[in-house]
N, C-alpha and C. Protein backbone atom coordinates (compact mmCIF):
# COMPACT_ATOMS: atom_id res chain seq x y z
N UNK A 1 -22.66 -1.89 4.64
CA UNK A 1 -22.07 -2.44 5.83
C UNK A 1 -20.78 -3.16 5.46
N UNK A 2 -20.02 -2.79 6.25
CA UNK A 2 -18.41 -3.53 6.15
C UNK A 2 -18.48 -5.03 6.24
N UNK A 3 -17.90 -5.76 5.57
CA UNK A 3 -17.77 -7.00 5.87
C UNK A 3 -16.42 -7.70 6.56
N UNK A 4 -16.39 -7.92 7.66
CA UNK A 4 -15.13 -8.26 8.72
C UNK A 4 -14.66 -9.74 8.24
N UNK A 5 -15.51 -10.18 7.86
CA UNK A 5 -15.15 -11.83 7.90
C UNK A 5 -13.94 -11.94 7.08
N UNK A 6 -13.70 -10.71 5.91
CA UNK A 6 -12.43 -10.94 5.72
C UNK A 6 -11.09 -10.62 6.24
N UNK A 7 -11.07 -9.89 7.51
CA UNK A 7 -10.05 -9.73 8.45
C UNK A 7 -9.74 -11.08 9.02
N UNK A 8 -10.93 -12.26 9.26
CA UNK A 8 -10.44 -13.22 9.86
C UNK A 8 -9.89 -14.19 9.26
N UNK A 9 -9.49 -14.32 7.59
CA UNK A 9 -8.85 -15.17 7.09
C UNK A 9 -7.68 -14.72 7.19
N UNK A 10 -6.70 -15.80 7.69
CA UNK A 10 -5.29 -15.61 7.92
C UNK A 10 -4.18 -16.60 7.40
N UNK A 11 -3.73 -16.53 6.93
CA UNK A 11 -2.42 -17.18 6.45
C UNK A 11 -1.15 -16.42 6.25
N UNK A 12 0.02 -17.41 6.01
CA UNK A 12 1.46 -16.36 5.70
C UNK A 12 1.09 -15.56 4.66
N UNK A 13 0.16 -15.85 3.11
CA UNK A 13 0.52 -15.11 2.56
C UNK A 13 -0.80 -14.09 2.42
N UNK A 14 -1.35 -13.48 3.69
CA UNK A 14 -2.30 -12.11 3.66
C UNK A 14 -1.69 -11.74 4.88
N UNK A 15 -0.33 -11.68 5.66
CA UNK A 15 0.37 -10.99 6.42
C UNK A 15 0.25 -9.31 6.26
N UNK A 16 0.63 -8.91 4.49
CA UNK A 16 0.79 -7.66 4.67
C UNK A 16 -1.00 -6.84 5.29
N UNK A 17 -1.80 -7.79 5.42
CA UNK A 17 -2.91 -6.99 6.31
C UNK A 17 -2.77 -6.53 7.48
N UNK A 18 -1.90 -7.43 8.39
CA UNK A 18 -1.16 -6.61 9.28
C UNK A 18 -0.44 -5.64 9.93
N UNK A 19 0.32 -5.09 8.67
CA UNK A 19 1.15 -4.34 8.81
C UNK A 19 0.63 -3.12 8.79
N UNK A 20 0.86 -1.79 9.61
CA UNK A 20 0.44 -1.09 9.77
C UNK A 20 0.58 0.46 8.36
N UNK A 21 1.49 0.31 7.80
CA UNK A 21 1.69 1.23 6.31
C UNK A 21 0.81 0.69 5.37
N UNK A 22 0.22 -0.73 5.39
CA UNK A 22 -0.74 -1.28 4.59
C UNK A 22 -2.01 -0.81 4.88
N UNK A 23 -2.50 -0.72 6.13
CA UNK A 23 -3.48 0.07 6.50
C UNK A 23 -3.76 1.72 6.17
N UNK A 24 -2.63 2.29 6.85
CA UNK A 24 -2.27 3.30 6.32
C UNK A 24 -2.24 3.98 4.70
N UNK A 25 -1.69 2.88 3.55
CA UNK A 25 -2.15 2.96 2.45
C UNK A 25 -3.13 2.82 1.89
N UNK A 26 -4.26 1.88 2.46
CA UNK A 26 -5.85 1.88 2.40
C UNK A 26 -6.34 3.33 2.39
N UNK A 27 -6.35 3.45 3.80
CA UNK A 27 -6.93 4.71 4.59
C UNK A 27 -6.35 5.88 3.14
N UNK A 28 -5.20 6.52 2.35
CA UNK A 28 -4.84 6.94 1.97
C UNK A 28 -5.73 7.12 0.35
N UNK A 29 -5.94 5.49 0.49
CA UNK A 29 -6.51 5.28 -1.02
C UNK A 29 -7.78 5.84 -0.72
N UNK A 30 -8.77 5.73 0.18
CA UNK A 30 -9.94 5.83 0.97
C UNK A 30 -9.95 7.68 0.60
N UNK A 31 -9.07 7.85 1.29
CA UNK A 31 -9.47 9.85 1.36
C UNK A 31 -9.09 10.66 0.24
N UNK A 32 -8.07 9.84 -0.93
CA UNK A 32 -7.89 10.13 -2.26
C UNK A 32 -9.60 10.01 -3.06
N UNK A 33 -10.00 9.28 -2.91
CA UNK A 33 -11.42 8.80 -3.44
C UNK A 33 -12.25 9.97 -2.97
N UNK A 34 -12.20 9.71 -1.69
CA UNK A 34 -12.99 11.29 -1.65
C UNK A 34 -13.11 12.72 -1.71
N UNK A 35 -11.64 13.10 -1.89
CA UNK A 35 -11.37 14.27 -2.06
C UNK A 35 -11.68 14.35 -4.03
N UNK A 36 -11.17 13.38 -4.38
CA UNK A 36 -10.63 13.97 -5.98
C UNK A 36 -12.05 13.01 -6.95
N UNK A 37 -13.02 11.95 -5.88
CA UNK A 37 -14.37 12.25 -6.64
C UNK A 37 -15.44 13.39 -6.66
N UNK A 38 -15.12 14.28 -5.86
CA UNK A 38 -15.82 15.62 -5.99
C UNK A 38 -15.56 16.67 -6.88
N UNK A 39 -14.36 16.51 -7.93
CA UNK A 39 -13.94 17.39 -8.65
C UNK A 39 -15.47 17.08 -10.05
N UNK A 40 -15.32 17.95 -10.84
CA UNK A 40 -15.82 18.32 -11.80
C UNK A 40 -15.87 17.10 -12.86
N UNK A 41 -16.78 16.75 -13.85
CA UNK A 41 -16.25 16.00 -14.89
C UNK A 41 -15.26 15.99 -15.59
N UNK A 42 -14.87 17.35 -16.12
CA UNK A 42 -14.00 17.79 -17.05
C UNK A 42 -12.14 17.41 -16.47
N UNK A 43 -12.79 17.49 -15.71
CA UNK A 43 -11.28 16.74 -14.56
C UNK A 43 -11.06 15.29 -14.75
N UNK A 44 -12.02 14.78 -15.37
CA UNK A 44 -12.39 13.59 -14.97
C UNK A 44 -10.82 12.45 -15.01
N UNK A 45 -9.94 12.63 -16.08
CA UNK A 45 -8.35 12.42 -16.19
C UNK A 45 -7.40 12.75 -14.93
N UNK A 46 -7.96 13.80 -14.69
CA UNK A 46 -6.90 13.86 -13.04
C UNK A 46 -7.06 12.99 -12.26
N UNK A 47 -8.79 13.08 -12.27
CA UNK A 47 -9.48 12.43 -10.89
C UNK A 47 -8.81 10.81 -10.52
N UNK A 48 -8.98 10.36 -12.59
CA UNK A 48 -8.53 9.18 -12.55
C UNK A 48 -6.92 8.66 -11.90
N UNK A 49 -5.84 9.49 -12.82
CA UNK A 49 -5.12 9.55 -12.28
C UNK A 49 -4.58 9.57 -10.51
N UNK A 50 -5.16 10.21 -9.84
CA UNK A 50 -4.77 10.59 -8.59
C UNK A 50 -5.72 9.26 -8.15
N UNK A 51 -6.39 8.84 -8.50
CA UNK A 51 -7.18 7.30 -7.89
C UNK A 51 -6.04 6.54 -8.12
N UNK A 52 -5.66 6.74 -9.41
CA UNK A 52 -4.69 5.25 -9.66
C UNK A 52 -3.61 5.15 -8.84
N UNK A 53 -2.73 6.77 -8.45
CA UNK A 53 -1.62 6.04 -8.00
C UNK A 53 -2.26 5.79 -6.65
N UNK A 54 -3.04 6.79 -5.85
CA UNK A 54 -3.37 5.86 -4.70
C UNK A 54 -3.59 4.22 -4.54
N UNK A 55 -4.15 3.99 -5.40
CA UNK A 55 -4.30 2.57 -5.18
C UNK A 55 -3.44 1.93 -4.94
N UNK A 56 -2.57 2.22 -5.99
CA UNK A 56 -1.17 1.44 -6.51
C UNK A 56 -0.58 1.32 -5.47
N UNK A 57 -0.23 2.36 -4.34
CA UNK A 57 0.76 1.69 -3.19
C UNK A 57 0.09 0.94 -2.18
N UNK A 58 -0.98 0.55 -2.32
CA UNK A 58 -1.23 -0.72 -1.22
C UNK A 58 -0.98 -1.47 -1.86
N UNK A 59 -1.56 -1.28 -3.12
CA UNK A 59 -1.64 -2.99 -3.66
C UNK A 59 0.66 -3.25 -4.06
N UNK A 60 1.36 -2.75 -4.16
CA UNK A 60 2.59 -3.12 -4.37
C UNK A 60 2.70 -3.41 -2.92
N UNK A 61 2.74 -2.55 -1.73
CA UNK A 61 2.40 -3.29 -0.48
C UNK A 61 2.22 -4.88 -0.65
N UNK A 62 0.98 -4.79 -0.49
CA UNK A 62 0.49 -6.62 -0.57
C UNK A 62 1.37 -7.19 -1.76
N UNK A 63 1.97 -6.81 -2.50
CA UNK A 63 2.58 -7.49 -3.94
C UNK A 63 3.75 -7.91 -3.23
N UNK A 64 4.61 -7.13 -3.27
CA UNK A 64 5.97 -7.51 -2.48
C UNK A 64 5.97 -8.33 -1.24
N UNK A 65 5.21 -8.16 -0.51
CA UNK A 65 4.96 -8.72 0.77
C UNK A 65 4.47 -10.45 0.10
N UNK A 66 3.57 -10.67 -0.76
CA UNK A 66 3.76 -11.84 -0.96
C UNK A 66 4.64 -12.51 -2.17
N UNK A 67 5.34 -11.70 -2.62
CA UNK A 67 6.73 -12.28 -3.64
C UNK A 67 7.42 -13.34 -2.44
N UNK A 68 7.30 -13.11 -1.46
CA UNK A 68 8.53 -13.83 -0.26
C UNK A 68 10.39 -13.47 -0.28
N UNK A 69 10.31 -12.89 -1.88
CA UNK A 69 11.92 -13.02 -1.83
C UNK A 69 11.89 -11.39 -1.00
N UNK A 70 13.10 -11.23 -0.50
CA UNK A 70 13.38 -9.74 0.03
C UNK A 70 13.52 -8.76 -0.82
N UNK A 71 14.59 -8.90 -1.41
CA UNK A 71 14.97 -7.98 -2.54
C UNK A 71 13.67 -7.52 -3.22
N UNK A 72 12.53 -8.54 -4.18
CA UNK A 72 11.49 -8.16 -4.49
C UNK A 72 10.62 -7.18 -3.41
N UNK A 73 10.70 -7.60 -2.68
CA UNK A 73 9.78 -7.14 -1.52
C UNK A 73 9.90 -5.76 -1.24
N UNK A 74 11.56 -5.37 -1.09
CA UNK A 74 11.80 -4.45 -0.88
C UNK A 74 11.91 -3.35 -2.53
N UNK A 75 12.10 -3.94 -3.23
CA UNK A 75 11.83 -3.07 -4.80
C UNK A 75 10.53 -3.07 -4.71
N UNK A 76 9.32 -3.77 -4.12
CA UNK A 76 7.76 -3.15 -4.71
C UNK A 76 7.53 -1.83 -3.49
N UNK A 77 7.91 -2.05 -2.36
CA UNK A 77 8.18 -1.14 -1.43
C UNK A 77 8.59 0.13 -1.53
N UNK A 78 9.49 0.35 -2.80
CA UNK A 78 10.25 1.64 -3.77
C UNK A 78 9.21 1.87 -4.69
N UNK A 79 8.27 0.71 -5.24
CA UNK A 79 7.49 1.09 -5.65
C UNK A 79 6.19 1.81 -5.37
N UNK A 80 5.65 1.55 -4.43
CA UNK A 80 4.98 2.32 -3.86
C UNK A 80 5.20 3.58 -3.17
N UNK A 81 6.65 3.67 -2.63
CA UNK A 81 7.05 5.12 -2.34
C UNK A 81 6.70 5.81 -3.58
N UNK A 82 7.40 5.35 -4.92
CA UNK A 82 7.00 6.40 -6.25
C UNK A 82 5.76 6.68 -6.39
N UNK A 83 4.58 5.70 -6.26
CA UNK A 83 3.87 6.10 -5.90
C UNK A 83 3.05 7.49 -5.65
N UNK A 84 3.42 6.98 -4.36
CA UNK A 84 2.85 8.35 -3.01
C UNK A 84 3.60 9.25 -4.04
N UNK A 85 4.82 9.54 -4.17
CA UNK A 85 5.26 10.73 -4.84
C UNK A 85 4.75 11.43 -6.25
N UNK A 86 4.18 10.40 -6.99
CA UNK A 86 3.42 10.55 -7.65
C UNK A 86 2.01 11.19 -7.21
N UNK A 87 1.56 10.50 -6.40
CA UNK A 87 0.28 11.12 -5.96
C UNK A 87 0.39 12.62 -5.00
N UNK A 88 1.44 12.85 -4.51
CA UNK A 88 1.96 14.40 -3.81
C UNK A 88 1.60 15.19 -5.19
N UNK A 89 2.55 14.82 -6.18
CA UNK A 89 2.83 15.59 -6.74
C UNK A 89 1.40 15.92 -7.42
N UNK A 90 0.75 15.29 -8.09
CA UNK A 90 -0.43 15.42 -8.08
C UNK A 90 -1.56 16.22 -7.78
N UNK A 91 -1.72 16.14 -6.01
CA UNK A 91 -2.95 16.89 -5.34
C UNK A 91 -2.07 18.05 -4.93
N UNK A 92 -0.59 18.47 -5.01
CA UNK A 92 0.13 19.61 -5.31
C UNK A 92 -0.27 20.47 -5.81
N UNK A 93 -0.47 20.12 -7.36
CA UNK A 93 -0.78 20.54 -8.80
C UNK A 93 -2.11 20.86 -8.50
N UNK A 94 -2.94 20.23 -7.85
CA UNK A 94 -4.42 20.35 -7.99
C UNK A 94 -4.33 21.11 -6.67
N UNK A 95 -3.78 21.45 -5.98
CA UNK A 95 -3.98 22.43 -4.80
C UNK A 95 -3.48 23.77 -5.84
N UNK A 96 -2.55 23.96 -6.47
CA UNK A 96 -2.07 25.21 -7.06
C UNK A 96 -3.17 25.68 -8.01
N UNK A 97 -3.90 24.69 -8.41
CA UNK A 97 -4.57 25.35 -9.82
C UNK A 97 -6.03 25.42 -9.16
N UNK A 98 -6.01 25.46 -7.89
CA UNK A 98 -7.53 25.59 -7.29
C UNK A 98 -8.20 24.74 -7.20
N UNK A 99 -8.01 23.48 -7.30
CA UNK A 99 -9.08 22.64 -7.99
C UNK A 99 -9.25 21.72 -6.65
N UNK A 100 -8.60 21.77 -5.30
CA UNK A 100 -8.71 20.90 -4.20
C UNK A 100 -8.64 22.22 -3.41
N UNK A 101 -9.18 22.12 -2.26
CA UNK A 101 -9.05 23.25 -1.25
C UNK A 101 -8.07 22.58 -0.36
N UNK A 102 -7.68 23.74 0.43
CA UNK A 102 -6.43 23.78 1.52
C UNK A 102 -6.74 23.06 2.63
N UNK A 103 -7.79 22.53 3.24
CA UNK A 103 -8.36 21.79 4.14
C UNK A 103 -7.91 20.49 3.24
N UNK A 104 -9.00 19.85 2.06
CA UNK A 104 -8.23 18.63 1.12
C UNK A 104 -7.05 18.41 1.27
N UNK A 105 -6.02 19.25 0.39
CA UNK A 105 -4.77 19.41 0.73
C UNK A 105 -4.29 18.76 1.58
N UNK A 106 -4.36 19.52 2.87
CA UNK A 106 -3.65 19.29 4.16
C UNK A 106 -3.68 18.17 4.47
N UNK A 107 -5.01 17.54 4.14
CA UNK A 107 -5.62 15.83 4.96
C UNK A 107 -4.31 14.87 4.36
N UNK A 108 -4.24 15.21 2.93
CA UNK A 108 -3.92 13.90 2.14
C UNK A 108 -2.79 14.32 1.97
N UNK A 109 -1.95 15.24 2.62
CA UNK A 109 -0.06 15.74 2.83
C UNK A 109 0.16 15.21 3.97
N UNK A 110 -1.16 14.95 4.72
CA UNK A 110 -0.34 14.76 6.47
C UNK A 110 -0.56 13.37 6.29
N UNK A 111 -1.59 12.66 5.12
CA UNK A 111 -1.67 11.19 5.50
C UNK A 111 -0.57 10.16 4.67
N UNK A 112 -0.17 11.24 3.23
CA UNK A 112 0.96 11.03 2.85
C UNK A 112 2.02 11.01 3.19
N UNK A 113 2.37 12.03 3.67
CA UNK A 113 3.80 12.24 4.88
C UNK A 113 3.78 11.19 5.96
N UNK A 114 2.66 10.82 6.32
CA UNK A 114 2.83 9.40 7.69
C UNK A 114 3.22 8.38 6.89
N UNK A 115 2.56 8.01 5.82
CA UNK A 115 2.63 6.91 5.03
C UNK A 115 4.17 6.75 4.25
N UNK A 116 4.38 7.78 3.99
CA UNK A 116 5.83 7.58 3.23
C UNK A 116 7.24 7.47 4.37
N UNK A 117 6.57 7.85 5.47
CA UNK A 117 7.68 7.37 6.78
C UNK A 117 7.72 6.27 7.12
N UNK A 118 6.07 5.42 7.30
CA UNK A 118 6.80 4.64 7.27
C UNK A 118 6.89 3.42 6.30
N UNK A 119 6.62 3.90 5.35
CA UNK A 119 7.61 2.87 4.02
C UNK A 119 8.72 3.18 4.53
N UNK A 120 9.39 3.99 4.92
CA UNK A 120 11.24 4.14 4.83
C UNK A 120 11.14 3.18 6.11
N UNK A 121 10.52 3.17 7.29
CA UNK A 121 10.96 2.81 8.25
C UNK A 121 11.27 1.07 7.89
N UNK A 122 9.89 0.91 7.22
CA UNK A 122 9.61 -0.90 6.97
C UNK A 122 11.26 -1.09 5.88
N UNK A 123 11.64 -0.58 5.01
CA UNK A 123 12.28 -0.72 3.87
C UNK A 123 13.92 -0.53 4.52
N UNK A 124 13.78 0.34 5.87
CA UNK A 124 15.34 0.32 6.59
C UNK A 124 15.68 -0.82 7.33
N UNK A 125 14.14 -1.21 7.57
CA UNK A 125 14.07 -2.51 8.56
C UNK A 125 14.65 -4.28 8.06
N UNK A 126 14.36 -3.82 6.48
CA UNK A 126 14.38 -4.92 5.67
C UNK A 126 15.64 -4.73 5.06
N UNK A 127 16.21 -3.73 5.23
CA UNK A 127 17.81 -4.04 4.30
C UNK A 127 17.77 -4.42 5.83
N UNK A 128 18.31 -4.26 6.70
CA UNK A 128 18.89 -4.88 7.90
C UNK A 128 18.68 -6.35 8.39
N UNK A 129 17.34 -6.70 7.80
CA UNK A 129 17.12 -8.05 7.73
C UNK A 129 18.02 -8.81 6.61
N UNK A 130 18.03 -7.89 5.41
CA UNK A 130 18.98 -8.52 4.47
C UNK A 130 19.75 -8.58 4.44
N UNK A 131 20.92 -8.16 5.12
CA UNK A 131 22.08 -7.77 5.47
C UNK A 131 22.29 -9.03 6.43
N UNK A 132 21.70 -8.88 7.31
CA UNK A 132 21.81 -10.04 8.69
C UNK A 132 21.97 -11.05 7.97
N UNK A 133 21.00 -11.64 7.06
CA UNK A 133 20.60 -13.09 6.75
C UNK A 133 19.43 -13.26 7.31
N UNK A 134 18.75 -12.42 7.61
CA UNK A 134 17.70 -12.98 9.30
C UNK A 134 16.51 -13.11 8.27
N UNK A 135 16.19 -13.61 7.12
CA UNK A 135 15.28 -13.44 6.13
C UNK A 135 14.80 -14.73 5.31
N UNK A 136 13.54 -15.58 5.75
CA UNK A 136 13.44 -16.45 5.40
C UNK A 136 12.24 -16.84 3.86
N UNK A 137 13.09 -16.74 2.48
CA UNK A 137 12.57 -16.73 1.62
C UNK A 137 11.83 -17.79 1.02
N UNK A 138 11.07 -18.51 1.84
CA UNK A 138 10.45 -19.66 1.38
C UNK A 138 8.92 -20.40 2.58
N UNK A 139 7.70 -20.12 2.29
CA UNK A 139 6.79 -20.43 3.02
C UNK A 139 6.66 -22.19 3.19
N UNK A 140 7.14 -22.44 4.50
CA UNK A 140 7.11 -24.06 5.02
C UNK A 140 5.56 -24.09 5.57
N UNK A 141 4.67 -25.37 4.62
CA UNK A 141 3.50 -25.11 4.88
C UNK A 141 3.42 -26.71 5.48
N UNK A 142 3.01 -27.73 6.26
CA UNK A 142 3.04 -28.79 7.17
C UNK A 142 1.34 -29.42 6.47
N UNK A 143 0.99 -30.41 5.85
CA UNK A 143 0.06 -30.40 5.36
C UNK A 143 0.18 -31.78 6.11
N UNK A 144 -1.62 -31.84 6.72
CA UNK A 144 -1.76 -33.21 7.28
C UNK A 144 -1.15 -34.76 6.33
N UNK A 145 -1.18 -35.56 7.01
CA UNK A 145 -0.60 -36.70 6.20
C UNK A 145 -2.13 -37.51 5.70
N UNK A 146 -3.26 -37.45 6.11
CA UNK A 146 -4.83 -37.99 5.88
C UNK A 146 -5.17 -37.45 4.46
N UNK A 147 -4.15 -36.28 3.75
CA UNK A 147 -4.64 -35.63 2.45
C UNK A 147 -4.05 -36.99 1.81
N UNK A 148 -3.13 -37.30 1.94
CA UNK A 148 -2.13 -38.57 1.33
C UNK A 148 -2.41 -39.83 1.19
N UNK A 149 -3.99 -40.45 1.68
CA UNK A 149 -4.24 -41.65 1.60
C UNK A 149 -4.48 -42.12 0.18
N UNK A 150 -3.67 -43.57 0.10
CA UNK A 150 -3.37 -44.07 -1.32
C UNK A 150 -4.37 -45.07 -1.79
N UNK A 151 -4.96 -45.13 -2.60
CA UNK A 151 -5.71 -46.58 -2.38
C UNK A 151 -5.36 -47.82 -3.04
């Protein structure tokens, strides 16, 4: 059973749960797992591989997203595009050599292809923020004054 209670912790810095390419990169990591844990043992190096880079672009997702600076934010953002491209290239290779069927395939090209749109979209969004100035690199956190009693 899923456990929700961690959707309800919220602060500035678990924002990138929000964002919808973060989800999207879950879901991605999610159907990588299941397509490429059904392969064979002897695979067992691909399998790994094609787990890893899935992973890798949520978690640079959430990485950049809580660096706060932009620039970072937007370089882990490149990072995770390599990523996905990494992982295309990948279940590519394993579609050519037989080893994923064309149904597999298809799932994790069409969930890749959504996902790598919109990294570009978030990453066009953010040079434009950087550009503006409209980009505030520093979390203002207001802490009661009752933590502060002196004795």
């Amino acid at each position: 059973m899923e456990n929700k209670s961690q959707y309800c912790r919220k602060n500035k810095n678990r924002g990138y749960m929000q964002l919808r390419v973060w989800a999207d990169a879950i879901d991605f990591y999610k159907q990588t797992c299941i397509v490429f844990r059904a392969l064979p043992y002897e695979l067992k190096r691909v399998v790994s591989q094609a787990i890893a880079s899935a992973d890798s672009v949520h978690r640079n997702i959430a990485e950049g997203y809580c660096r706060r600076s932009i620039k970072e934010y937007i370089q882990f953002l490149y990072f995770a595009l390599g990523s996905i491209g990494e992982s295309v290239s990948g279940f590519h290779a394993c579609y050519q050599a037989k080893q994923i069927s064309e149904q597999d395939y298809e799932k994790l090209d069409l969930l890749a292809y959504k996902l790598e749109n919109g990294l570009l979209k978030l990453i066009e969004s953010l040079e434009i923020k950087k550009t503006s100035g409209d980009w505030i690199d520093h979390i203002r956190v207001k802490e009661a004054k009752e933590f502060y009693v002196t004795q």
